[in-house]
C-alpha atoms as a PDB file:
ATOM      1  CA  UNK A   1     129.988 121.825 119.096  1.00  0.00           C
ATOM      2  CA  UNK A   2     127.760 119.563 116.809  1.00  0.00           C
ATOM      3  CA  UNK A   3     124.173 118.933 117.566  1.00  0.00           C
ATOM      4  CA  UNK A   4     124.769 115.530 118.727  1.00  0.00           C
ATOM      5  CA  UNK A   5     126.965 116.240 121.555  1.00  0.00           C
ATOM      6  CA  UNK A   6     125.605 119.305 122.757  1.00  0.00           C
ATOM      7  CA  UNK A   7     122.558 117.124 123.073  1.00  0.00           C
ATOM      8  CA  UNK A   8     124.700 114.078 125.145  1.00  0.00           C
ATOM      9  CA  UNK A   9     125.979 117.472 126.961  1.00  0.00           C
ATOM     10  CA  UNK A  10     122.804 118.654 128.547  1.00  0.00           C
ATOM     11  CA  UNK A  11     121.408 115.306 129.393  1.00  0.00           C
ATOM     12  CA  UNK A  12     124.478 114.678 131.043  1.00  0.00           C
ATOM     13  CA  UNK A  13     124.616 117.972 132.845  1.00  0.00           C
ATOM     14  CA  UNK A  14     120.497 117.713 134.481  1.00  0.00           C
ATOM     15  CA  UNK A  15     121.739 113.976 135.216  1.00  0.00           C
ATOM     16  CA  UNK A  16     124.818 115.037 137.385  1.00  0.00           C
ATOM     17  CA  UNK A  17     122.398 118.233 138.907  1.00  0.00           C
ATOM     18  CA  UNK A  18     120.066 115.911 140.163  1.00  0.00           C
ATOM     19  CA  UNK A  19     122.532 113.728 141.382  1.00  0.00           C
ATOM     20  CA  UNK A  20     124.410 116.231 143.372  1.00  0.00           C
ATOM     21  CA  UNK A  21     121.210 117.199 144.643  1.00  0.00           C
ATOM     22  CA  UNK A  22     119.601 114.203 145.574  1.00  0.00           C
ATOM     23  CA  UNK A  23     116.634 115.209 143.389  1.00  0.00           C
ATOM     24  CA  UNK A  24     114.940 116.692 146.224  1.00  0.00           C
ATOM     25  CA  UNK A  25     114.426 119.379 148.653  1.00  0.00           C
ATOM     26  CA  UNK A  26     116.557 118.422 151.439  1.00  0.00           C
ATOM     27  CA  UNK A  27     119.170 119.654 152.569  1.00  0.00           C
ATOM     28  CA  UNK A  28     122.628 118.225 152.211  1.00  0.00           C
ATOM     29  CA  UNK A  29     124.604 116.190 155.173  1.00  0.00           C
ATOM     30  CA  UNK A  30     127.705 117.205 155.566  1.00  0.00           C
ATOM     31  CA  UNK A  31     130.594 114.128 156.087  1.00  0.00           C
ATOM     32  CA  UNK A  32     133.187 113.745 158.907  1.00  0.00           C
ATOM     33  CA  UNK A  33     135.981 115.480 159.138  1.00  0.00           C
ATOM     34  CA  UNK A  34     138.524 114.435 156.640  1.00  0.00           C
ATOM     35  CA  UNK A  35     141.590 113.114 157.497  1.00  0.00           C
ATOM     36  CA  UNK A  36     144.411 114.195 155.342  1.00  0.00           C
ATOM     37  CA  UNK A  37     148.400 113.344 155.318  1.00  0.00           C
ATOM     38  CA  UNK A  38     148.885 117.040 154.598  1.00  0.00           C
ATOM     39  CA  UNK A  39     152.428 118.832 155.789  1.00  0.00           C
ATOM     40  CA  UNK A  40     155.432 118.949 153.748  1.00  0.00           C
ATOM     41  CA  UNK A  41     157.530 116.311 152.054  1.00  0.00           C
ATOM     42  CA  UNK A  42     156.634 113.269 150.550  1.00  0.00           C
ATOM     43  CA  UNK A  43     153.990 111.161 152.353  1.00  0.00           C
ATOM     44  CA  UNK A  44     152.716 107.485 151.689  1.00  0.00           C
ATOM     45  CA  UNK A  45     148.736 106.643 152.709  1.00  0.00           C
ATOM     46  CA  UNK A  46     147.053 103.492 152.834  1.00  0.00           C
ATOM     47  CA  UNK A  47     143.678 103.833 151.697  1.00  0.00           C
ATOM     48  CA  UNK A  48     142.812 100.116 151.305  1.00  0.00           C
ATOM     49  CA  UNK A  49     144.918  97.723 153.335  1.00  0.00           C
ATOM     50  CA  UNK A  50     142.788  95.064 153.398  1.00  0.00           C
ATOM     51  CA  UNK A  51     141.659  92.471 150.833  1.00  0.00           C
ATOM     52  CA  UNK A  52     138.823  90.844 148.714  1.00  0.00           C
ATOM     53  CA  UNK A  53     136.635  90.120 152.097  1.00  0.00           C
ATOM     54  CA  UNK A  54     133.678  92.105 153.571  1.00  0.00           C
ATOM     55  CA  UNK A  55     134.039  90.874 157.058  1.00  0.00           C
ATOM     56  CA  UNK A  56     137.682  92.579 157.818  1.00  0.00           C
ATOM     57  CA  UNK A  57     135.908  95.859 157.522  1.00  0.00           C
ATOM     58  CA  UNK A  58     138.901  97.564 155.487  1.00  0.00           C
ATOM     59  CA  UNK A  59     138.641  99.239 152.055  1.00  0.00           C
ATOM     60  CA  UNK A  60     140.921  96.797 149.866  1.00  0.00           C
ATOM     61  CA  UNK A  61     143.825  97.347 147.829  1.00  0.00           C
ATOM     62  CA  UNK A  62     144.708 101.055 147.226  1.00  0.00           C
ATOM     63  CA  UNK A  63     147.417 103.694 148.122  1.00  0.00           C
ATOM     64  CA  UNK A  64     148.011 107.886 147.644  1.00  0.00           C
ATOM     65  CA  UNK A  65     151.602 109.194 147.476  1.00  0.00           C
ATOM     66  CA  UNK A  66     151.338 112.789 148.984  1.00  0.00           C
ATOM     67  CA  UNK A  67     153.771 115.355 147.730  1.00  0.00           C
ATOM     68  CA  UNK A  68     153.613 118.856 149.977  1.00  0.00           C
ATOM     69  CA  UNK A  69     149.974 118.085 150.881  1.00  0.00           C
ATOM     70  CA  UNK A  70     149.019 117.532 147.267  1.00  0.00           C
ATOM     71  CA  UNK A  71     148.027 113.852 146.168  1.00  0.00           C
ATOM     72  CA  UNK A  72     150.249 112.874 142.702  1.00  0.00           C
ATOM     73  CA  UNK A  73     149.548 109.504 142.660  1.00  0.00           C
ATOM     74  CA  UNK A  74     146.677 106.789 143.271  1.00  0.00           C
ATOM     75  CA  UNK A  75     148.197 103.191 143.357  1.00  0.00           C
ATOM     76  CA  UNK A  76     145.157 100.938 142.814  1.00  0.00           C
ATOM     77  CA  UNK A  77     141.276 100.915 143.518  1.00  0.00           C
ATOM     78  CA  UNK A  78     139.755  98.598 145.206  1.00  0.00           C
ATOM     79  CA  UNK A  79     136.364  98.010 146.599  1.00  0.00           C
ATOM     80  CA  UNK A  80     136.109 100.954 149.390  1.00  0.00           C
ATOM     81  CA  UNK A  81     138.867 102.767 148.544  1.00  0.00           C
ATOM     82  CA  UNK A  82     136.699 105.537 146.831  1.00  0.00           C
ATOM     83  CA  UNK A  83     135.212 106.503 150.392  1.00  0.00           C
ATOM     84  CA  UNK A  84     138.801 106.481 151.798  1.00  0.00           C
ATOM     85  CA  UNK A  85     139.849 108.811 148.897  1.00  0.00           C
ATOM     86  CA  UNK A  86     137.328 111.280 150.083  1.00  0.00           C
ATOM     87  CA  UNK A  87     138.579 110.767 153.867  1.00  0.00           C
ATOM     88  CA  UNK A  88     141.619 111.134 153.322  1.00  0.00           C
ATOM     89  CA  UNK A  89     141.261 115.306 151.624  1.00  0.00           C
ATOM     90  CA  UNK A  90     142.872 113.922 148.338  1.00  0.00           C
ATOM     91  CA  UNK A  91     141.752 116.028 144.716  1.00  0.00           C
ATOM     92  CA  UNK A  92     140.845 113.539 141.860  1.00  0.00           C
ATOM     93  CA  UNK A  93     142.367 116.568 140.291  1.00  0.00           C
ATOM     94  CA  UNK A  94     145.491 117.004 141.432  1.00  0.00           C
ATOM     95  CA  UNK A  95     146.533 113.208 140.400  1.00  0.00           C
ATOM     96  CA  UNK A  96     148.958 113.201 138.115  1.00  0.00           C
ATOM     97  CA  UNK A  97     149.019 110.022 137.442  1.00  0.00           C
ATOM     98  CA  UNK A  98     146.697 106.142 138.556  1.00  0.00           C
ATOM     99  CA  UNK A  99     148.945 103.191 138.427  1.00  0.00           C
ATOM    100  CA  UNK A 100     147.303  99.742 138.601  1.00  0.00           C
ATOM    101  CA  UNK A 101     149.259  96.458 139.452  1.00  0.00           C
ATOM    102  CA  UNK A 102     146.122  94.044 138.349  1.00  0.00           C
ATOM    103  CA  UNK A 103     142.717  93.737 137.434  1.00  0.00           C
ATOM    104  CA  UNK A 104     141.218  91.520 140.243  1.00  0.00           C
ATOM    105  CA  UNK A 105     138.051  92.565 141.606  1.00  0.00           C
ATOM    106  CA  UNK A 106     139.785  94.078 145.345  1.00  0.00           C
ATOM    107  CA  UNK A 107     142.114  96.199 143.139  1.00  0.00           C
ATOM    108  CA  UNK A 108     140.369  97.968 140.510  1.00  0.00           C
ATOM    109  CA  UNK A 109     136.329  98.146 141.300  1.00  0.00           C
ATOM    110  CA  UNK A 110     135.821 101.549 142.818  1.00  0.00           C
ATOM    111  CA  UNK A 111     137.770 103.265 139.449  1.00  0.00           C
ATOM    112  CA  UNK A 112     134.716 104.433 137.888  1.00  0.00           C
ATOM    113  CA  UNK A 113     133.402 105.857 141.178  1.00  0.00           C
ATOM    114  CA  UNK A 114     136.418 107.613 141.539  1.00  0.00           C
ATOM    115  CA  UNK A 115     136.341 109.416 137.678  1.00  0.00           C
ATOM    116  CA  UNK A 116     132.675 110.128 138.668  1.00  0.00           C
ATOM    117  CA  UNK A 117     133.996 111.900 141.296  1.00  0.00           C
ATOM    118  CA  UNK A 118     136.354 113.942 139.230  1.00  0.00           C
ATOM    119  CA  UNK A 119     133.637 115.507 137.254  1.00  0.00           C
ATOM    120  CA  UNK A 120     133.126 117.786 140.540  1.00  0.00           C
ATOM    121  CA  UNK A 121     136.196 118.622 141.053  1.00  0.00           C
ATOM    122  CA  UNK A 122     136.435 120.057 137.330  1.00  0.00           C
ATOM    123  CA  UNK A 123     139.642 118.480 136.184  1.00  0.00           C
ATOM    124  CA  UNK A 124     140.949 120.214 133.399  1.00  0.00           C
ATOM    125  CA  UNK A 125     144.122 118.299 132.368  1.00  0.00           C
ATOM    126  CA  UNK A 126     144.702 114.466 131.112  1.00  0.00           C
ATOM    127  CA  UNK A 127     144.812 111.835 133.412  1.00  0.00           C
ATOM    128  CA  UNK A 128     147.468 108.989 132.561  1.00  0.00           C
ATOM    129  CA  UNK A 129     146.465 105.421 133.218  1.00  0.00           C
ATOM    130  CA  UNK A 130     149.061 102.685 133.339  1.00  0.00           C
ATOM    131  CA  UNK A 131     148.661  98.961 134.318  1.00  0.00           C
ATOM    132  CA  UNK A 132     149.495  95.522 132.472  1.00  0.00           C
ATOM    133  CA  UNK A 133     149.121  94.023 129.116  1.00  0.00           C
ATOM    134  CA  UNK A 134     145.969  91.693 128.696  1.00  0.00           C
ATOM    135  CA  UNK A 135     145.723  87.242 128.516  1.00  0.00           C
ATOM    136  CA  UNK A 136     143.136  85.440 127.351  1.00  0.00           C
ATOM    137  CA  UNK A 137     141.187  85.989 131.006  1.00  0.00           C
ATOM    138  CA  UNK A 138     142.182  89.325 131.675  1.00  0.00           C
ATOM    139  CA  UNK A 139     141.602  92.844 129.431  1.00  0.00           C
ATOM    140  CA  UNK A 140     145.101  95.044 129.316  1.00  0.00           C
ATOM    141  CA  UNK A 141     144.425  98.601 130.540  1.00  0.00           C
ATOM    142  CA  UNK A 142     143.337  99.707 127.385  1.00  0.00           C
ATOM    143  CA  UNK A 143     140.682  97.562 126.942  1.00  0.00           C
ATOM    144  CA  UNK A 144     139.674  97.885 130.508  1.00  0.00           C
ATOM    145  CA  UNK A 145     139.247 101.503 130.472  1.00  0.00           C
ATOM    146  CA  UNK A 146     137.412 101.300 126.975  1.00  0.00           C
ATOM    147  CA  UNK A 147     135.214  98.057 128.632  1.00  0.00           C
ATOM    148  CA  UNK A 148     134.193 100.871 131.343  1.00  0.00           C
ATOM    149  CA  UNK A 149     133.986 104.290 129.498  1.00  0.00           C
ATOM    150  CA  UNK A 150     133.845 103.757 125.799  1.00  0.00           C
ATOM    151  CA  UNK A 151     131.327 106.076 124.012  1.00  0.00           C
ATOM    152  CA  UNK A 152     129.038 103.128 121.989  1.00  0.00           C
ATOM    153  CA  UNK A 153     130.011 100.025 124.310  1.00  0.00           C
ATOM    154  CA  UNK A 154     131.002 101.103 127.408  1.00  0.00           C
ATOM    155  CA  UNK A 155     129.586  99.676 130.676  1.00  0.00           C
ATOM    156  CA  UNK A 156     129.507 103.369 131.997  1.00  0.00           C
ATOM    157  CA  UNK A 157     129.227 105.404 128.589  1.00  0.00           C
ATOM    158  CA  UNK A 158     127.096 108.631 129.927  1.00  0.00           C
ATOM    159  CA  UNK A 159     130.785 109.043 131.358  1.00  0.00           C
ATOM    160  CA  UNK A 160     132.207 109.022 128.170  1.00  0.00           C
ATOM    161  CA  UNK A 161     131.250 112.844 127.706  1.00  0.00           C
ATOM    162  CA  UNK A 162     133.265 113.578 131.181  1.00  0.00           C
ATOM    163  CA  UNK A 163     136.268 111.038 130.165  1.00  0.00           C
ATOM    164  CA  UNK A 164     136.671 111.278 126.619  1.00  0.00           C
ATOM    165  CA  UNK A 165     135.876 115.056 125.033  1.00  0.00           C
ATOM    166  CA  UNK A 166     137.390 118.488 126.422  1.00  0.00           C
ATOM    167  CA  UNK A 167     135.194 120.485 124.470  1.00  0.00           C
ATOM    168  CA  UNK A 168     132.188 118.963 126.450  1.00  0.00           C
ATOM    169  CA  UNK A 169     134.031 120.511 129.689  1.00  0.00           C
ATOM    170  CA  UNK A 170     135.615 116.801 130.434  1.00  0.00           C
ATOM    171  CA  UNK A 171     139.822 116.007 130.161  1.00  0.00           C
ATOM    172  CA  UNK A 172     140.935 113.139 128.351  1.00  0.00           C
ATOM    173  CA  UNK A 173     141.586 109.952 130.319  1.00  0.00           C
ATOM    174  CA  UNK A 174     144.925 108.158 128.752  1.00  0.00           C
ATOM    175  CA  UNK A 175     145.522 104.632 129.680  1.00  0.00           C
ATOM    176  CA  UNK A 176     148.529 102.647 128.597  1.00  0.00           C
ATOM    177  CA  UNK A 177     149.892  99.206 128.216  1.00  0.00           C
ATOM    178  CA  UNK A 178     152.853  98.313 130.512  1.00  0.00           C
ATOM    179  CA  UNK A 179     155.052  95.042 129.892  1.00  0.00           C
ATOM    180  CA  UNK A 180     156.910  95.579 132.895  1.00  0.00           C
ATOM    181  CA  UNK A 181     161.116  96.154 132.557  1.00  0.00           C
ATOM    182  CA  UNK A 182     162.310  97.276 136.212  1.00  0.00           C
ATOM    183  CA  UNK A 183     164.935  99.122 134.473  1.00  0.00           C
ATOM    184  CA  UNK A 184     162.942 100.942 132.032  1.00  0.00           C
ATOM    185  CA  UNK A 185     160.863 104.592 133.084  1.00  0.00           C
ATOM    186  CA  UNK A 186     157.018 104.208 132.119  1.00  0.00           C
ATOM    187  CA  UNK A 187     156.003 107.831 133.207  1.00  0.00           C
ATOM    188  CA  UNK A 188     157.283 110.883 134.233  1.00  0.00           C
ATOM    189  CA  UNK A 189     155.796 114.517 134.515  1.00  0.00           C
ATOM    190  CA  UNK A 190     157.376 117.381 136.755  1.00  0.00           C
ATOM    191  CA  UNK A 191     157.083 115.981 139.941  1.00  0.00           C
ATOM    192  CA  UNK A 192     157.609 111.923 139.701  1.00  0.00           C
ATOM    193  CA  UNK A 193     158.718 109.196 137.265  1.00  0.00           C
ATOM    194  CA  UNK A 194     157.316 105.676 137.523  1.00  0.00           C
ATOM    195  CA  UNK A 195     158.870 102.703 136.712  1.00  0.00           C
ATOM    196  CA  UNK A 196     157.284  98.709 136.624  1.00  0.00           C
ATOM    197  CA  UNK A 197     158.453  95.426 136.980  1.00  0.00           C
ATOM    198  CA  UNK A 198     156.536  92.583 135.643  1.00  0.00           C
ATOM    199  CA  UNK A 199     155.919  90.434 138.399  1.00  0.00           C
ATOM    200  CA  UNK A 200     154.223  86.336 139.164  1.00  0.00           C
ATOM    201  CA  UNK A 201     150.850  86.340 140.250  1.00  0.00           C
ATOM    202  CA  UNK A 202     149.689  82.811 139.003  1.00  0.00           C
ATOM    203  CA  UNK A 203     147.916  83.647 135.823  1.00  0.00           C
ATOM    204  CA  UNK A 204     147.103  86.968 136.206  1.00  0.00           C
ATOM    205  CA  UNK A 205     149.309  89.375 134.574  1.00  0.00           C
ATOM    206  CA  UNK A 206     150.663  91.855 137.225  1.00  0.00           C
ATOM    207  CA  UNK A 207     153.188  94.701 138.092  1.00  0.00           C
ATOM    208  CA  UNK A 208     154.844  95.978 140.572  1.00  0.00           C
ATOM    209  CA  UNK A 209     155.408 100.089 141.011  1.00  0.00           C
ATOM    210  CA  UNK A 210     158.022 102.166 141.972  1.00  0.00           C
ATOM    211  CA  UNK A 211     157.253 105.767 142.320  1.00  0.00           C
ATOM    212  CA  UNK A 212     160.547 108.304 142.543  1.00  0.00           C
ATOM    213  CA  UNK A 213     159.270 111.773 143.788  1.00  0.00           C
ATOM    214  CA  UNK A 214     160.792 114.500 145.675  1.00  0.00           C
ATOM    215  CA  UNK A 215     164.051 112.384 146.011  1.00  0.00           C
ATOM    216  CA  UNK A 216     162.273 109.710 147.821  1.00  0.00           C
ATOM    217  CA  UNK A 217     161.487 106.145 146.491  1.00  0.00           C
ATOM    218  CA  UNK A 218     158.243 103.969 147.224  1.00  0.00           C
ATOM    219  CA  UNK A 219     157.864 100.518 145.652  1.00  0.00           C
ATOM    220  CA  UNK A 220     153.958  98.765 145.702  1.00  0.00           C
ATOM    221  CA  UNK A 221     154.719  95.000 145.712  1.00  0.00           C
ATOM    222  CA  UNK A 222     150.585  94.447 144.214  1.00  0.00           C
ATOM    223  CA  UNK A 223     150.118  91.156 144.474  1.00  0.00           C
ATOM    224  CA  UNK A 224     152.623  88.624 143.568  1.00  0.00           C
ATOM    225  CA  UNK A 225     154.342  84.977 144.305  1.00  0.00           C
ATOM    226  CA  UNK A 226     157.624  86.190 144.672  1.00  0.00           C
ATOM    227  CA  UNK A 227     159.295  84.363 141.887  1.00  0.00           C
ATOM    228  CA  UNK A 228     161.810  85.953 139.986  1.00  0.00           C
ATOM    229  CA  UNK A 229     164.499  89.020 140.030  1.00  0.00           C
ATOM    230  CA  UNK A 230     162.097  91.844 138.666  1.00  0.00           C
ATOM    231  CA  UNK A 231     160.461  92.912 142.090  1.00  0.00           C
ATOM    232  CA  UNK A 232     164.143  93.094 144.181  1.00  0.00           C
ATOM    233  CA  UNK A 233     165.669  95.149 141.018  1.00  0.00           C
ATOM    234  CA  UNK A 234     162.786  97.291 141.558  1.00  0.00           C
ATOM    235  CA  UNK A 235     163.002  98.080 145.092  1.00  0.00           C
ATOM    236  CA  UNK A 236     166.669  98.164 145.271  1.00  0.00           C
ATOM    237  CA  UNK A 237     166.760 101.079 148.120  1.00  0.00           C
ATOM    238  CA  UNK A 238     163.414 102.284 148.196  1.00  0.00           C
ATOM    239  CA  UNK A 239     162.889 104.526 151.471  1.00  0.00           C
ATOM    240  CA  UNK A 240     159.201 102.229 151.726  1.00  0.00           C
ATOM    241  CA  UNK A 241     158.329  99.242 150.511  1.00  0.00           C
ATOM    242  CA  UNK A 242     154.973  98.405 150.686  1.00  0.00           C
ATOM    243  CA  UNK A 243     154.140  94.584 150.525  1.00  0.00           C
ATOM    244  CA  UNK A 244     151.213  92.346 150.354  1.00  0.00           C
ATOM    245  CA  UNK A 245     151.152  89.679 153.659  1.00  0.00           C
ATOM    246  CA  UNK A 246     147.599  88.083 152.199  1.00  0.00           C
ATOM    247  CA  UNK A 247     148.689  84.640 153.206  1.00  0.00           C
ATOM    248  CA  UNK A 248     150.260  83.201 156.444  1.00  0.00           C
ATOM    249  CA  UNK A 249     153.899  81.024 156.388  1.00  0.00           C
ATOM    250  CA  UNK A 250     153.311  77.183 155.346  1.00  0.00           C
ATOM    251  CA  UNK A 251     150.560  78.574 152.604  1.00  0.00           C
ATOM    252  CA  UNK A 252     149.958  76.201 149.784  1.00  0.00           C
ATOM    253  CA  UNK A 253     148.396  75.787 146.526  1.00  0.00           C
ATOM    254  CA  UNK A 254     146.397  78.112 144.875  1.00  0.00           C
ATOM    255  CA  UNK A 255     147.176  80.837 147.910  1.00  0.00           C
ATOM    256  CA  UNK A 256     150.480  79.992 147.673  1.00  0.00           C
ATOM    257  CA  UNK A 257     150.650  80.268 143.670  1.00  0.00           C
ATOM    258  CA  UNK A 258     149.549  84.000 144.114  1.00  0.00           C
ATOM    259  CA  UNK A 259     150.845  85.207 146.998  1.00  0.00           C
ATOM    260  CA  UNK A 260     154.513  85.443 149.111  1.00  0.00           C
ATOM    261  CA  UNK A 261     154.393  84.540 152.400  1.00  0.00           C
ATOM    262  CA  UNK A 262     156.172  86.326 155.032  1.00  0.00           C
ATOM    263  CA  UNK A 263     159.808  84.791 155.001  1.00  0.00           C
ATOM    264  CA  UNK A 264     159.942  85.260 151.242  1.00  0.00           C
ATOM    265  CA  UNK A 265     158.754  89.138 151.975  1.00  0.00           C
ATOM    266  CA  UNK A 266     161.663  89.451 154.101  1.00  0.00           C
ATOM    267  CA  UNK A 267     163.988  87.627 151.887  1.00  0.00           C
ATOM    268  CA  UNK A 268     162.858  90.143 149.008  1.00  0.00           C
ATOM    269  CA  UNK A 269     163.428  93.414 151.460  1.00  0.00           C
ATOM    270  CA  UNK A 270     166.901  91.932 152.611  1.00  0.00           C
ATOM    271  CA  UNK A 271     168.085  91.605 149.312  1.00  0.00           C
ATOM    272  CA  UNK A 272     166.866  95.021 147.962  1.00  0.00           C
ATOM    273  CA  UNK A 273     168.201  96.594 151.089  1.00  0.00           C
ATOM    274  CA  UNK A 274     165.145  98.484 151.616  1.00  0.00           C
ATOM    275  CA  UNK A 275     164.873 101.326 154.101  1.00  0.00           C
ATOM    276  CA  UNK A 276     161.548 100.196 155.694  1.00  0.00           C
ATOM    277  CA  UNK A 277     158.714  97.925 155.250  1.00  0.00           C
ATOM    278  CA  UNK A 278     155.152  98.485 155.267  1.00  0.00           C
ATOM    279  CA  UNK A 279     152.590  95.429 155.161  1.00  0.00           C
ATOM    280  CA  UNK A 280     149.346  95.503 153.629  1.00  0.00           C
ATOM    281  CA  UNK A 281     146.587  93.486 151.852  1.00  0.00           C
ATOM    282  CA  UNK A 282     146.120  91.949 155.070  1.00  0.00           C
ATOM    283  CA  UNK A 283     143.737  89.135 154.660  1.00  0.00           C
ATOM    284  CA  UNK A 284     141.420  87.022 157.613  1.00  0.00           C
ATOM    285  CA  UNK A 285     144.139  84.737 157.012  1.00  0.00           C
ATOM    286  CA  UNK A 286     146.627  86.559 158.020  1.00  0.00           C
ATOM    287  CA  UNK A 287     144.887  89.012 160.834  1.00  0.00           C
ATOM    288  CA  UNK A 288     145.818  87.924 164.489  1.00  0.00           C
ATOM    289  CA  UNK A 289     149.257  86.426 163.241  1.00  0.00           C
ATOM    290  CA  UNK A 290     150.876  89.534 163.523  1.00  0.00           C
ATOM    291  CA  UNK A 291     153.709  87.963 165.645  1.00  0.00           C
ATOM    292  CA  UNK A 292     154.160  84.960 163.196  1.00  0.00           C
ATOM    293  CA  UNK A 293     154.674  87.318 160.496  1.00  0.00           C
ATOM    294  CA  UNK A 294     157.006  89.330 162.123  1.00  0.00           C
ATOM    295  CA  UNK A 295     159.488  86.567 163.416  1.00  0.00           C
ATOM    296  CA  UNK A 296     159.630  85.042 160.030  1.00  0.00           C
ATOM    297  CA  UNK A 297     160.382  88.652 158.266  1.00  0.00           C
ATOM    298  CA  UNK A 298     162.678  88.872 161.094  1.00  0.00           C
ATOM    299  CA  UNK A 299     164.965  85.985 160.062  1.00  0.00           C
ATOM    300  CA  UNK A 300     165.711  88.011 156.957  1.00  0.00           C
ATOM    301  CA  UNK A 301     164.899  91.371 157.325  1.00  0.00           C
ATOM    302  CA  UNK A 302     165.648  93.159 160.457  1.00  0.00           C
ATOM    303  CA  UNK A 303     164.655  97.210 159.429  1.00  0.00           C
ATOM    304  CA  UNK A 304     161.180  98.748 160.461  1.00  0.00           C
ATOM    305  CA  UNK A 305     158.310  96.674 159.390  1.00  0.00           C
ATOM    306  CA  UNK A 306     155.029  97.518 160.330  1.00  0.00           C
ATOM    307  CA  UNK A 307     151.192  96.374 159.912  1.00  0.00           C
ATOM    308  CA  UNK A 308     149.446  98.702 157.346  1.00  0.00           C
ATOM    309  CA  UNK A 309     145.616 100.057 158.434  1.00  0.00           C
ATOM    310  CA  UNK A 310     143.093 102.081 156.297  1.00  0.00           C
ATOM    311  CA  UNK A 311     144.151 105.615 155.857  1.00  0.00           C
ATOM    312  CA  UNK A 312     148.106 105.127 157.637  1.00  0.00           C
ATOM    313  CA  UNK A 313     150.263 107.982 156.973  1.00  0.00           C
ATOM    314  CA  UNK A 314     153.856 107.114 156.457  1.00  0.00           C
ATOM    315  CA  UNK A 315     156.206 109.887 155.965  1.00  0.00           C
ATOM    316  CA  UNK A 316     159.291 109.082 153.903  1.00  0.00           C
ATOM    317  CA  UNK A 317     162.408 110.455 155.561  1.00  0.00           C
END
């Protein structure tokens, strides 16, 4: 190891000591019980099921697909979802892969709290990062990991050491640029492949997922308009489709421009033929019309929907 990094090394090593100690004397408060998915099979948790506001009191946008009590994959991070990730019993370091469907604020914030985290749990393996491609108001996944972690510029560079160099004890963090063809596979390791759909979320370039693991299928709507054929190619027979109901029927405008409302949610799960819906991303908007929703889904769709909270289990049978 040169001089240099063993140096970065052993600041970076009393920094995370006194953090996990609190710098002091006292001793350490142990956390609730956590409250884990667990069992066998393939398992789909909402951590975040809420959206951009503080006064719903949920974590926003983020989900964990659970493979025989293991957690593979971590579908977005939004603002709370960190804390949720620690309630639910899930391992930064048994991920084997984060998927992101955007960059807004109530999908992405708590990311570097969660590769903090990983530092404890002593990851020793890469961890893939996929998301979109970049505009002129939004950085593509590579630049938005480099924006956060990158050695000379990074917002968080100390982390850089953890997320960057194995031979400082770290594991190499791996994001990737995704266009977004439904029929095309972006990842795939031993237990899951992954496949995206570009889909319309007024300016903002955004995906949808669709996670195939343990012969089960789980689609993530993200956050989208509706428009176009990639999303219903994409869930074509999921088991669960999980999709955003962050604005009421009759929305306009901007809300409307960025978001489907509930008859177009059912039109998209009718034509797919999905198994069962789950809604999330459920906005102060759309809290309290629960039965609104659910008679205009209703017109379309007429499988199992229900109303997503923070840390939902939903087996997929």
């Amino acid at each position: 190891m040169r001089e240099g990094q063993m140096y970065r090394t052993v600041l970076f090593t009393i920094s995370l000591f006194c953090l996990a100690t609190l710098c002091t004397n006292s001793p350490l408060v142990l956390s609730a019980a956590a409250q884990t998915c667990g069992g066998e099979g393939v398992v789909v948790q909402v951590l975040g099921s809420g959206g951009p506001e503080l006064q719903d009191k949920r974590a926003s946008s983020s989900y964990l697909v659970w493979q025989d009590g293991e957690s593979r994959v971590l579908v977005d991070a939004g603002g709370g979802s960190a804390l949720r990730f620690g309630e639910s019993g899930a391992n930064m370091s048994q991920l084997d892969v984060i998927l992101f469907t955007h960059f807004h604020v109530d999908h992405s914030s708590d990311f570097p709290a969660l590769m903090f985290s990983s530092w404890f749990e002593e990851r020793a393996r890469p961890l893939p990062v996929y998301g979109p491609v970049g505009n002129s108001e939004f950085p593509s996944t590579v630049d938005f990991v480099g924006a956060l972690f990158n050695s000379r510029t990074g917002i968080y560079r100390y982390l850089s050491v953890l997320l960057v160099a194995e031979e400082n004890g770290g594991y190499e963090v791996q994001p990737h640029n995704v266009i977004g063809d439904p029929s095309s596979l972006v990842f795939r390791s031993e237990h899951l492949s992954a496949y995206a759909a570009r889909v319309v979320h007024g300016s903002v370039p955004a995906l949808a997922w669709r996670v195939e693991i343990g012969g089960k299928s789980i689609v993530f709507s993200g956050d989208t308009n509706g428009e176009g054929t990639g999303l219903v190619q994409l869930a074509k027979d999921a088991d669960i489709f999980i999709a955003h109901n962050a604005v009421p029927e009759g929305a306009t405008g901007v809300e409307r421009r960025l978001h489907m409302p509930p008859s177009v949610i059912g039109q998209i799960a009718e034509e797919a033929q999905v198994k069962r819906l789950v809604l999330s991303h459920r906005m102060l908007r759309t809290l309290g019309k629960e039965e609104q929703t659910l008679s205009e889904i209703r017109k379309n769709f007429s499988g199992p929907v229900t109303f997503a909270n923070d840390l939902d289990c939903f087996p997929v049978q």
